[in-house]
N, C-alpha and C. Protein backbone atom coordinates (compact mmCIF):
# COMPACT_ATOMS: atom_id res chain seq x y z
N UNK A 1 -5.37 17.32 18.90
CA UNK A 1 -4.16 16.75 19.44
C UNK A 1 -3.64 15.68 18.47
N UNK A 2 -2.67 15.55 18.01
CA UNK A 2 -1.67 14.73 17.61
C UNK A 2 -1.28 13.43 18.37
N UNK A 3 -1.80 12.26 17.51
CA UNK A 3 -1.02 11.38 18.07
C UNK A 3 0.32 10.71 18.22
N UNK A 4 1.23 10.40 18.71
CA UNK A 4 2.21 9.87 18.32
C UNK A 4 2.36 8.50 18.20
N UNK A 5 2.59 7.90 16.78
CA UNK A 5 2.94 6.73 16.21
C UNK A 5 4.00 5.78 16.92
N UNK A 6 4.49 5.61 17.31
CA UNK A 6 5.38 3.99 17.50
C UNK A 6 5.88 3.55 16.37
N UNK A 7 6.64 3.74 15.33
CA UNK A 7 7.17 3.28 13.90
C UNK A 7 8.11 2.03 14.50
N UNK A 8 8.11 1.87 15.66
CA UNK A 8 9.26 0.46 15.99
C UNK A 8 8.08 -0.29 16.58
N UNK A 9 6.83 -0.32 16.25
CA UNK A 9 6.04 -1.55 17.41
C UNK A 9 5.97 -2.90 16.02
N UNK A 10 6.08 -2.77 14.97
CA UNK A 10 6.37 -3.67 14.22
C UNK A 10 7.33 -3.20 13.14
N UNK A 11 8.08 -4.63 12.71
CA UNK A 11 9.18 -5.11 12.02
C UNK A 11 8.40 -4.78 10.49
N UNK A 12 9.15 -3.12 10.23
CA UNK A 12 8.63 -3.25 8.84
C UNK A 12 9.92 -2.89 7.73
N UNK A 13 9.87 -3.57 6.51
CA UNK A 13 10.93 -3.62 5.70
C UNK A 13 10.43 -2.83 4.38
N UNK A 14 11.63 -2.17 3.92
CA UNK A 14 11.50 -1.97 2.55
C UNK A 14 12.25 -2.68 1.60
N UNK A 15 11.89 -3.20 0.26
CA UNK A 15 12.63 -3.85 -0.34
C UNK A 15 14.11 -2.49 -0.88
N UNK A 16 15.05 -3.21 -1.12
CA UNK A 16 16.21 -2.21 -1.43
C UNK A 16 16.70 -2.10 -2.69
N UNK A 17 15.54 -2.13 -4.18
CA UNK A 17 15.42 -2.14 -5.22
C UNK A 17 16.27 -0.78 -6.02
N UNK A 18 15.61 0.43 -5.21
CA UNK A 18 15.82 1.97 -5.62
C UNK A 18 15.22 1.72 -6.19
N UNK A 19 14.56 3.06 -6.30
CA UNK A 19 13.25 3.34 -7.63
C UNK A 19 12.87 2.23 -8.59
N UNK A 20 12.15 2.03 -8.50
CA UNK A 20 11.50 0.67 -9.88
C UNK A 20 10.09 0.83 -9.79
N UNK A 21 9.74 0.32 -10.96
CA UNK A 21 8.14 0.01 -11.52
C UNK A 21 7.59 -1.39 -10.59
N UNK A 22 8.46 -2.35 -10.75
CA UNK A 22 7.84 -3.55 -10.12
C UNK A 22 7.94 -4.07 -8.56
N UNK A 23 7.32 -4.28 -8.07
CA UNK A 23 8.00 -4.72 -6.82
C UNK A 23 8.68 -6.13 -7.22
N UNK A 24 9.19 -6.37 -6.40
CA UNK A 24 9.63 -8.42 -6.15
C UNK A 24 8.79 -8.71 -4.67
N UNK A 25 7.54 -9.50 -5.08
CA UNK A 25 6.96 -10.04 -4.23
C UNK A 25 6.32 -11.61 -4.53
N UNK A 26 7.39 -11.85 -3.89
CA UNK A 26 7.53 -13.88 -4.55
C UNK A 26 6.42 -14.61 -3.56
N UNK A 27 5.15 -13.81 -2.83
CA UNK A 27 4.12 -14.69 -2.48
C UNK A 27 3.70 -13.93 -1.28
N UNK A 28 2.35 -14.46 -0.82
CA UNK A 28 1.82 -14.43 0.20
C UNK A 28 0.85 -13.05 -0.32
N UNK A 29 0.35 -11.88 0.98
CA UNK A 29 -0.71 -11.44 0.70
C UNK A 29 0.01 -9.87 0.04
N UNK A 30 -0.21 -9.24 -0.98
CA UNK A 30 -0.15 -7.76 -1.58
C UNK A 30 -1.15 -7.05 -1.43
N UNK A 31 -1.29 -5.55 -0.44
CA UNK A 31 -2.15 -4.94 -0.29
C UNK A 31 -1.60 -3.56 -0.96
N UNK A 32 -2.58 -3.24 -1.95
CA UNK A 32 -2.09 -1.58 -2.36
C UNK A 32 -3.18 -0.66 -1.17
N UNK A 33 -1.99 0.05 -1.23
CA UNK A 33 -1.79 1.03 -0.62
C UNK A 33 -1.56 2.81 -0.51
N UNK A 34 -2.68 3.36 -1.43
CA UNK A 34 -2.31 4.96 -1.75
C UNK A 34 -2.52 6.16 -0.63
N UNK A 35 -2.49 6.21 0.92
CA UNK A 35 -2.81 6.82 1.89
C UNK A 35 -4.37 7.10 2.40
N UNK A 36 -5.01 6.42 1.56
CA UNK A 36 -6.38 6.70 1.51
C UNK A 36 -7.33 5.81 3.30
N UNK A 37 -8.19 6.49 3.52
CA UNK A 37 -9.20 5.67 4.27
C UNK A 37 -9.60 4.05 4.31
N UNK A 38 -9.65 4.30 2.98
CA UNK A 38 -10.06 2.77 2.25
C UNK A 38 -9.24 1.79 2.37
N UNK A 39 -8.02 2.61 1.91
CA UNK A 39 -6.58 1.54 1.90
C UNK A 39 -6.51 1.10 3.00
N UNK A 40 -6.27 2.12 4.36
CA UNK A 40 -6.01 1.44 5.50
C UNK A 40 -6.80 0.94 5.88
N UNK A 41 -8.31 0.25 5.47
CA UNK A 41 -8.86 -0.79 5.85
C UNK A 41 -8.33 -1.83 5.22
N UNK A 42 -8.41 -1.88 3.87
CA UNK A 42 -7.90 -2.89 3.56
C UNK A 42 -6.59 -3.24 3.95
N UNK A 43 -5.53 -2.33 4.19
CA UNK A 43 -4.63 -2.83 5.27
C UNK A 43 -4.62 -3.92 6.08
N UNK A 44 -5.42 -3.38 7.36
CA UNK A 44 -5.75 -3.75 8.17
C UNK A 44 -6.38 -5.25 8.04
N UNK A 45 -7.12 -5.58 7.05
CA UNK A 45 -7.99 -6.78 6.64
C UNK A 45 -6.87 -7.53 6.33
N UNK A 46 -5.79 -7.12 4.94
CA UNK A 46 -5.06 -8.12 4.45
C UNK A 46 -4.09 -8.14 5.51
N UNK A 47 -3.88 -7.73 6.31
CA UNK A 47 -3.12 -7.99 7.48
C UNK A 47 -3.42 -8.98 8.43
N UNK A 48 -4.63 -8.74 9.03
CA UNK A 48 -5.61 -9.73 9.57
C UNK A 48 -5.82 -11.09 8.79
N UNK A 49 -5.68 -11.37 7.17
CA UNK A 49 -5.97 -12.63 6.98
C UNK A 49 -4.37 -12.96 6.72
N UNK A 50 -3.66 -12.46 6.45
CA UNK A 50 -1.96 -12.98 6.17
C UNK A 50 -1.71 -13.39 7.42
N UNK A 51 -1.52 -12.71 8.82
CA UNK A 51 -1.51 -13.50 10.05
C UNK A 51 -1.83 -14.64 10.13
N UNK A 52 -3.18 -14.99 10.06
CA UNK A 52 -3.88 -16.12 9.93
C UNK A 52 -3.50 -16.94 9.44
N UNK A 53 -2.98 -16.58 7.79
CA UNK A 53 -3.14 -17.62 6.69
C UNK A 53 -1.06 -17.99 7.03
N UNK A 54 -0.99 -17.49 7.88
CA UNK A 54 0.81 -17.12 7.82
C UNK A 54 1.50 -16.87 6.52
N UNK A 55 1.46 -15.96 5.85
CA UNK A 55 1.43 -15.57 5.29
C UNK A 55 2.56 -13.70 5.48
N UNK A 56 3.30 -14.05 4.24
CA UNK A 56 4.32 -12.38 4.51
C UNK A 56 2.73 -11.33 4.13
N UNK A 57 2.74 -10.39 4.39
CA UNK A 57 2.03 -9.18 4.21
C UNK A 57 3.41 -8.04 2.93
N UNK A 58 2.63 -7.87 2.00
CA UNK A 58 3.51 -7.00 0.98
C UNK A 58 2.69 -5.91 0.86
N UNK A 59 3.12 -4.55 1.34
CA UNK A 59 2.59 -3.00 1.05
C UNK A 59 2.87 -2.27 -0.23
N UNK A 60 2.17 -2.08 -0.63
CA UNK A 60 2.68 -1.82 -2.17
C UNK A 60 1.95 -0.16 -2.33
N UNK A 61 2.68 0.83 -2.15
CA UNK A 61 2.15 2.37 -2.78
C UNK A 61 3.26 2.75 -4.26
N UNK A 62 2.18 2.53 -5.15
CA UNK A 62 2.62 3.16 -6.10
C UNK A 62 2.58 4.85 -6.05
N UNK A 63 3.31 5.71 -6.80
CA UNK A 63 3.59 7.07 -7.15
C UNK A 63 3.93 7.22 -8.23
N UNK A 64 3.74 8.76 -8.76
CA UNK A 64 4.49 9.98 -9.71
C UNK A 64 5.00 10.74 -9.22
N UNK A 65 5.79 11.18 -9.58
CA UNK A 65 6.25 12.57 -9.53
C UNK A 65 5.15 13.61 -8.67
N UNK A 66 4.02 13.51 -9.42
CA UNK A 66 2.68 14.20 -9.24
C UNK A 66 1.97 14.33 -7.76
N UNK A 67 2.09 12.52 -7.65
CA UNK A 67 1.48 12.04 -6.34
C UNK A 67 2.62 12.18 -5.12
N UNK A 68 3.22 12.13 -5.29
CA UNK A 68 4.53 12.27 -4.02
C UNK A 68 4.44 13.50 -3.21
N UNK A 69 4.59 12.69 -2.09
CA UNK A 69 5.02 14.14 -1.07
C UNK A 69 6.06 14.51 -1.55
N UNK A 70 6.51 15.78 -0.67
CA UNK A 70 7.57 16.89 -1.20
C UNK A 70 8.42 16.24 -0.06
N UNK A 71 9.51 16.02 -1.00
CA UNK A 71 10.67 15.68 -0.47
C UNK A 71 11.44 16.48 1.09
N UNK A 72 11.91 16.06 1.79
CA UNK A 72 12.30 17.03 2.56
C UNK A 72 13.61 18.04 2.10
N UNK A 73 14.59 17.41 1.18
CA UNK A 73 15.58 18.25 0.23
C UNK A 73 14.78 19.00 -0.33
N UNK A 74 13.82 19.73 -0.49
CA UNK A 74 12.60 20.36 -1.59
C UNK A 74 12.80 21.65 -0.78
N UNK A 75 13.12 22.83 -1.96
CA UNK A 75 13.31 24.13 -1.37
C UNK A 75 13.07 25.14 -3.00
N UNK A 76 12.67 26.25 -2.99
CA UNK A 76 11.92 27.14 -4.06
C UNK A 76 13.37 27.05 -4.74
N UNK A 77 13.03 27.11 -6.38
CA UNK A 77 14.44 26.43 -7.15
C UNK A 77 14.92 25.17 -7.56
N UNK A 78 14.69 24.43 -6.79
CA UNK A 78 15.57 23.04 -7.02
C UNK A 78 14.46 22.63 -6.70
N UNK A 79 15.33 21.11 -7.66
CA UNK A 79 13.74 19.89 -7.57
C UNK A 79 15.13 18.88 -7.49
N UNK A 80 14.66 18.22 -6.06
CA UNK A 80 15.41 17.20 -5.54
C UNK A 80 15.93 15.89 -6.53
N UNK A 81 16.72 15.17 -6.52
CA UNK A 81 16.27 13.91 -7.05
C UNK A 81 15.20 13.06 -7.09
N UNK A 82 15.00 12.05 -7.96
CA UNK A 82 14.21 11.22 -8.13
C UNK A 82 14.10 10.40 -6.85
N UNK A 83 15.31 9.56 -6.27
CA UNK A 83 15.32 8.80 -4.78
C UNK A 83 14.97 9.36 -3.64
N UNK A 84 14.66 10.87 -3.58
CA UNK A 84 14.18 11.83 -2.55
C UNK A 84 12.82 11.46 -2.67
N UNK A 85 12.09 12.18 -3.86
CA UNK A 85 11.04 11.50 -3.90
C UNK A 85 10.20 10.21 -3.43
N UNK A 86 11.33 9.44 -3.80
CA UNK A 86 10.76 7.62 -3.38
C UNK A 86 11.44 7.86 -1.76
N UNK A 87 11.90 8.41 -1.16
CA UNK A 87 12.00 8.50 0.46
C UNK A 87 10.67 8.74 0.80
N UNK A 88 10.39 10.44 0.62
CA UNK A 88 9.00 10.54 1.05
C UNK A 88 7.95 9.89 1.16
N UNK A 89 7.83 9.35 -0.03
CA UNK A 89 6.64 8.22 -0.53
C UNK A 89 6.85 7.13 0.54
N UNK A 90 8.57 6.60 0.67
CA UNK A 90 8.26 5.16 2.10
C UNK A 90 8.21 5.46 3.57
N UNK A 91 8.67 7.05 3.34
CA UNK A 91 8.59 7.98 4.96
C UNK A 91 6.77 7.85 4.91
N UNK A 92 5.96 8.34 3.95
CA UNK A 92 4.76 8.39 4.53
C UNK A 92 3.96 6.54 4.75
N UNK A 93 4.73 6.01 3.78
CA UNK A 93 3.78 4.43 4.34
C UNK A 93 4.53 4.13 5.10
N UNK A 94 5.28 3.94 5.33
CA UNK A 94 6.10 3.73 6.69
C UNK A 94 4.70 3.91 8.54
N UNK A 95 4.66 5.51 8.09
CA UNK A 95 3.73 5.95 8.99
C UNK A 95 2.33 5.22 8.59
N UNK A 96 1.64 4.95 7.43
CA UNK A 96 0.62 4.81 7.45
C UNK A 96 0.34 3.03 7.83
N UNK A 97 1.13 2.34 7.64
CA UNK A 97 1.37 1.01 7.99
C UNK A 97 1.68 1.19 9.72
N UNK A 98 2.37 1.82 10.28
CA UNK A 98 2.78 1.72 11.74
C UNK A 98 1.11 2.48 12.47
N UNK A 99 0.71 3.12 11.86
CA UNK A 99 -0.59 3.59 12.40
C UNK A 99 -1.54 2.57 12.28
N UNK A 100 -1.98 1.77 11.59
CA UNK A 100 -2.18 0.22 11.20
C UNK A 100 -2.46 -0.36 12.84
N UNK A 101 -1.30 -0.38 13.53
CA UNK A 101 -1.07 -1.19 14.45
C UNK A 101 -1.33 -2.70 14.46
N UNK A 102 -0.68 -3.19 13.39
CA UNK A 102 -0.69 -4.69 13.07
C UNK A 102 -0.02 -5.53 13.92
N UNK A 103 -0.43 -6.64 13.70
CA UNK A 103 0.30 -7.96 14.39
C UNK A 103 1.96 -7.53 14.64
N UNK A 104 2.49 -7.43 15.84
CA UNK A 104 3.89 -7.38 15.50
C UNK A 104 4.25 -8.88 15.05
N UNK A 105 4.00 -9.83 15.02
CA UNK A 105 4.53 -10.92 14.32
C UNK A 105 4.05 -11.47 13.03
N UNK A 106 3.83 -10.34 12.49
CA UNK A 106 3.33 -10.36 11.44
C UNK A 106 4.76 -10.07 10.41
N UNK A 107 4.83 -10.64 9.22
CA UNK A 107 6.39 -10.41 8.26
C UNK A 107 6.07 -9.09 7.54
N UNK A 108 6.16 -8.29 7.40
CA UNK A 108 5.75 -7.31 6.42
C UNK A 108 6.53 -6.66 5.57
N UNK A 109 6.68 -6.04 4.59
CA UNK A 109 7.46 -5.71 3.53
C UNK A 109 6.83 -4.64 2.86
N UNK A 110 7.07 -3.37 2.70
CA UNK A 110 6.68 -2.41 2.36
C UNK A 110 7.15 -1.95 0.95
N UNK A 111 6.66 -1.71 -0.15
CA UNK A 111 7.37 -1.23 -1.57
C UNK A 111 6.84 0.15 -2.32
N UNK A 112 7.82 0.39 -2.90
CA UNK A 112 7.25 1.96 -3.65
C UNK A 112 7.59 1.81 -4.69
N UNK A 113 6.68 2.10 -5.45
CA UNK A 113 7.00 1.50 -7.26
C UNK A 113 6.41 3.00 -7.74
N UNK A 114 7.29 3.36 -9.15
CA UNK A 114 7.46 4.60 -9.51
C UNK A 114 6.44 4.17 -10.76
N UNK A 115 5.34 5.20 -11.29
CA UNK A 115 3.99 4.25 -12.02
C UNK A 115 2.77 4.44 -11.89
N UNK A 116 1.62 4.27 -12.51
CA UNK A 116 0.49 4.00 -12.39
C UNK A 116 0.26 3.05 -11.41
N UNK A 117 -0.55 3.10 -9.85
CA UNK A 117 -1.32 2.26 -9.16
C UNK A 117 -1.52 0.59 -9.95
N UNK A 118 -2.40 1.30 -11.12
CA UNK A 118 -2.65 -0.31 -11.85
C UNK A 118 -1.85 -1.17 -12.57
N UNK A 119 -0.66 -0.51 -12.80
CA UNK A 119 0.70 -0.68 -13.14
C UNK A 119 1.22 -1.86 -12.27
N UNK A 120 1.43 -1.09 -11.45
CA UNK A 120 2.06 -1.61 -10.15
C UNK A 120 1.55 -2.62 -9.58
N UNK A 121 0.54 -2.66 -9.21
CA UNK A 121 -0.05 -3.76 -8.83
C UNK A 121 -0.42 -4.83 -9.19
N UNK A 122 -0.27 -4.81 -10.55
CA UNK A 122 -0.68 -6.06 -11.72
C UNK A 122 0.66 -6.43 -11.87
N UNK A 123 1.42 -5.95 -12.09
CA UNK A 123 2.93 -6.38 -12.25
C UNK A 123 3.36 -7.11 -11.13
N UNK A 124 2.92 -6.31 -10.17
CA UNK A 124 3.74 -6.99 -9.24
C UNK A 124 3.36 -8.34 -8.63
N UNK A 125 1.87 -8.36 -8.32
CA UNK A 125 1.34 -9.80 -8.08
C UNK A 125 1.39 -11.03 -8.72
N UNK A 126 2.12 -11.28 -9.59
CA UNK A 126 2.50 -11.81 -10.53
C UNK A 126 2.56 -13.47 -9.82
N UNK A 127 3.12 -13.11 -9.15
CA UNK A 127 3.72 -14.12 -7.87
C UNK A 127 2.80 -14.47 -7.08
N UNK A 128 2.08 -13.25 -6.19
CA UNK A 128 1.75 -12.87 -5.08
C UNK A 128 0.68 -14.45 -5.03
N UNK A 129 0.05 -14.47 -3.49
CA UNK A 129 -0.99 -15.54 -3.47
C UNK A 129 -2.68 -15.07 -3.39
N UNK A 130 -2.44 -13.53 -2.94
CA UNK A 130 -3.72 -13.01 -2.78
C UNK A 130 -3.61 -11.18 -3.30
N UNK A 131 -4.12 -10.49 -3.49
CA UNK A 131 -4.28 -9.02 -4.04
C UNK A 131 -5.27 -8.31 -3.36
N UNK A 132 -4.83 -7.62 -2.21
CA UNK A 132 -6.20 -6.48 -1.56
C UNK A 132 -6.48 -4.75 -2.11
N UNK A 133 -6.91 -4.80 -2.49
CA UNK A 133 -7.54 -3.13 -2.48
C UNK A 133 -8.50 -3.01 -1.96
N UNK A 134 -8.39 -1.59 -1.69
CA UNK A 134 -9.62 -0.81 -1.22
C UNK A 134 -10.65 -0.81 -2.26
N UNK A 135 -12.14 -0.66 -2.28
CA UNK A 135 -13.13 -0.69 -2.67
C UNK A 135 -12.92 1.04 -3.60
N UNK A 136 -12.13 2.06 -2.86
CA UNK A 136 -11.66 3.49 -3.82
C UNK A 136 -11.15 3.97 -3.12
N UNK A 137 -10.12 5.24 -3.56
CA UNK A 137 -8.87 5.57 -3.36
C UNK A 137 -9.24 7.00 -2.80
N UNK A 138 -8.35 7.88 -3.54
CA UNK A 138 -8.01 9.13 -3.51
C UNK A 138 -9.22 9.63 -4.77
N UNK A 139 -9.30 8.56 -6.08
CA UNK A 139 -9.87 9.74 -7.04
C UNK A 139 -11.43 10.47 -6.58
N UNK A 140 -11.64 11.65 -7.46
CA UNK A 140 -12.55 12.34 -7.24
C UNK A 140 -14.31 12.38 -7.17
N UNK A 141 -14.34 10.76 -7.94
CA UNK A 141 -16.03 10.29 -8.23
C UNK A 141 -16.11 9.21 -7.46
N UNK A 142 -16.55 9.96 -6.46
CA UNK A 142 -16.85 9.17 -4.33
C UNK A 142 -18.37 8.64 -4.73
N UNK A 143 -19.07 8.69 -5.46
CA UNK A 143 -20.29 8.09 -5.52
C UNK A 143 -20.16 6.28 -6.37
N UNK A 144 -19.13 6.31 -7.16
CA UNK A 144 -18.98 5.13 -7.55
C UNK A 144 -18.85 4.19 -6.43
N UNK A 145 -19.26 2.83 -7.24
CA UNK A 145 -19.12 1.56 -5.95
C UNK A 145 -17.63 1.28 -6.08
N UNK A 146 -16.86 1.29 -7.34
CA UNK A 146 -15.53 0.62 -7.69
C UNK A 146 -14.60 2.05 -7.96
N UNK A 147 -13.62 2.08 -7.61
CA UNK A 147 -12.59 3.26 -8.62
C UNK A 147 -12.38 2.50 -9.50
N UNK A 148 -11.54 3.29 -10.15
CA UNK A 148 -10.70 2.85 -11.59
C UNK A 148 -9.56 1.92 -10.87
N UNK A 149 -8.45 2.35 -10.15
CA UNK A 149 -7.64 1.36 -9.82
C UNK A 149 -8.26 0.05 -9.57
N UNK A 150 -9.45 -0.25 -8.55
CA UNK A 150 -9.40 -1.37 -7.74
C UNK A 150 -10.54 -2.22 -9.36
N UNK A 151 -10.94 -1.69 -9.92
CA UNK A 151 -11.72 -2.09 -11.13
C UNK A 151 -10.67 -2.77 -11.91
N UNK A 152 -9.95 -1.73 -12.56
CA UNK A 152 -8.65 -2.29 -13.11
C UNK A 152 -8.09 -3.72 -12.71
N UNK A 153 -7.58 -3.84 -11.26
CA UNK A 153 -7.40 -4.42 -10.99
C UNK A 153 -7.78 -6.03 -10.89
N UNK A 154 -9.08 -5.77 -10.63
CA UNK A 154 -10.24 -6.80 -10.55
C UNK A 154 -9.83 -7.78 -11.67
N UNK A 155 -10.08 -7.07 -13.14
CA UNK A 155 -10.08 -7.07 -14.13
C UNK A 155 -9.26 -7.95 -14.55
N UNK A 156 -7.69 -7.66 -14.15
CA UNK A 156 -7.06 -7.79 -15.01
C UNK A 156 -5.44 -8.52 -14.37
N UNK A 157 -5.75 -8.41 -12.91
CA UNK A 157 -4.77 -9.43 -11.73
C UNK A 157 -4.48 -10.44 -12.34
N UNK A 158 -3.19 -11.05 -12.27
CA UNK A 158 -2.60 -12.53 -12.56
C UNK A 158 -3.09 -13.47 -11.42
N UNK A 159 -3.80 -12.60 -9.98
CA UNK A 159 -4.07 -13.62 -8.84
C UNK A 159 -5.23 -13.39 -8.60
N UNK A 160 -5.69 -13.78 -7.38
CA UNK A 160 -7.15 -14.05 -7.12
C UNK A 160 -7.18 -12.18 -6.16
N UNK A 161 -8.30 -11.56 -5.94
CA UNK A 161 -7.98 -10.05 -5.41
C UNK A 161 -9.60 -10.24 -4.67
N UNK A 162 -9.23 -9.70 -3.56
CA UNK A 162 -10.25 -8.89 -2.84
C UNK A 162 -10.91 -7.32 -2.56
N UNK A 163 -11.40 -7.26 -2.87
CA UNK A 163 -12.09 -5.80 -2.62
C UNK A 163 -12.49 -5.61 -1.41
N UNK A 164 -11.62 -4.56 -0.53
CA UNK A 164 -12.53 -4.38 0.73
C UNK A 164 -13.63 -2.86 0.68
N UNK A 165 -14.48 -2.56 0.81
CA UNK A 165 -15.33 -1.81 0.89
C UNK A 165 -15.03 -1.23 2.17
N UNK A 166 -15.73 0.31 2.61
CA UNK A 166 -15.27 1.29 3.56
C UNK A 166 -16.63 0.80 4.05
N UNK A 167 -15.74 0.64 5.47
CA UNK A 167 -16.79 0.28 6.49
C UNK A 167 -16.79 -1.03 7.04
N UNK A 168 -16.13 -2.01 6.26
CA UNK A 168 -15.84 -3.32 6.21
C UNK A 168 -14.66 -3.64 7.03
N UNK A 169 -13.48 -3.22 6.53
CA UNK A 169 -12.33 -3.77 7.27
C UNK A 169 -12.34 -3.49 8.70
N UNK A 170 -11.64 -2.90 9.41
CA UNK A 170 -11.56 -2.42 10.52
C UNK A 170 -12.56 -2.90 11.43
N UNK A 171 -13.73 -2.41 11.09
CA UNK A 171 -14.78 -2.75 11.77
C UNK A 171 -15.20 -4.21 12.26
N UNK A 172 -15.43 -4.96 11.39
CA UNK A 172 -15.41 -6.57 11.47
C UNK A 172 -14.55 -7.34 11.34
N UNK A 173 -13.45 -7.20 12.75
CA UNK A 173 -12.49 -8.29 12.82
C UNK A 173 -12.17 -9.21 12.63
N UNK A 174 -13.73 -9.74 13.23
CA UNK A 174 -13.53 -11.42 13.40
C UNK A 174 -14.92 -11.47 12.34
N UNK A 175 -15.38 -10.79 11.42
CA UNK A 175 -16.67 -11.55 11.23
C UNK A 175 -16.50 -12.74 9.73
């Protein structure tokens, strides 16, 4: 059975950039975001401490071409525009943030940056006050402790970053 989402139980924004590499996120908490398990814990976590800390919450899913859902203009023959693309991509965090079920008084701001994950996320925190990833993503070597993105990241952030590990967020609310 299918659940049905609520996409109006919180106030979520996209910045109105059109396609770009960087987000504009002038502070508070940046959580990347690639549809993964992981992510939506860490979601959920940097959500849970931005509340707290009052603090805006910034969603950040980077894409390619590659990684993108298929546009809904997408039909055998034609290859939609580029801004079709970046729909899909905020049609699916859209959903994956409203499945979340976060604080509705929580500020949130959702972005899609066209790019490498580690791209994106280093660029964009520039500003930011805190940096969440997931502990690993989507890629294919599930036995590592770190992916490449959230490693990268670690690495090489202009801000201070947290790693949430699977199993961690969600689970321990309050611990």
């Amino acid at each position: 059975m299918t659940e049905q989402i609520d996409t109006e139980q919180i106030d979520v924004e996209f910045d109105d950039e059109g396609v770009t590499r960087v987000a504009d996120v002038p502070g508070g908490v940046l959580v990347g975001h690639d549809g993964s398990a992981c992510a939506q814990e860490a979601l959920q976590w940097a959500a849970r401490l931005a509340a707290r800390a009052g603090f805006p919450l910034h969603v950040l899913r980077a894409w390619k071409i590659t990684t993108a859902p298929q546009p809904a203009t997408w039909a055998p023959g034609y290859i939609p525009p580029f801004e079709d693309f970046e729909q899909a991509v905020r049609a699916d965090l859209e959903a994956d943030v409203a499945a979340a079920r976060l604080d509705p008084g929580l500020s949130v701001t959702c972005h899609a940056t066209h790019g490498t994950a580690v791209r994106g996320l280093i660029e964009s925190a520039v500003r930011a006050d805190l940096l969440v990833v997931g502990a690993r993503g989507r890629g294919g070597f599930t036995g590592l402790l770190l992916g490449s993105v959230s490693d990268q990241v670690v690495r090489h952030a202009p801000c201070p970053v947290t790693v949430v590990r699977t199993g961690t967020g969600a689970a321990h609310a309050e611990a």
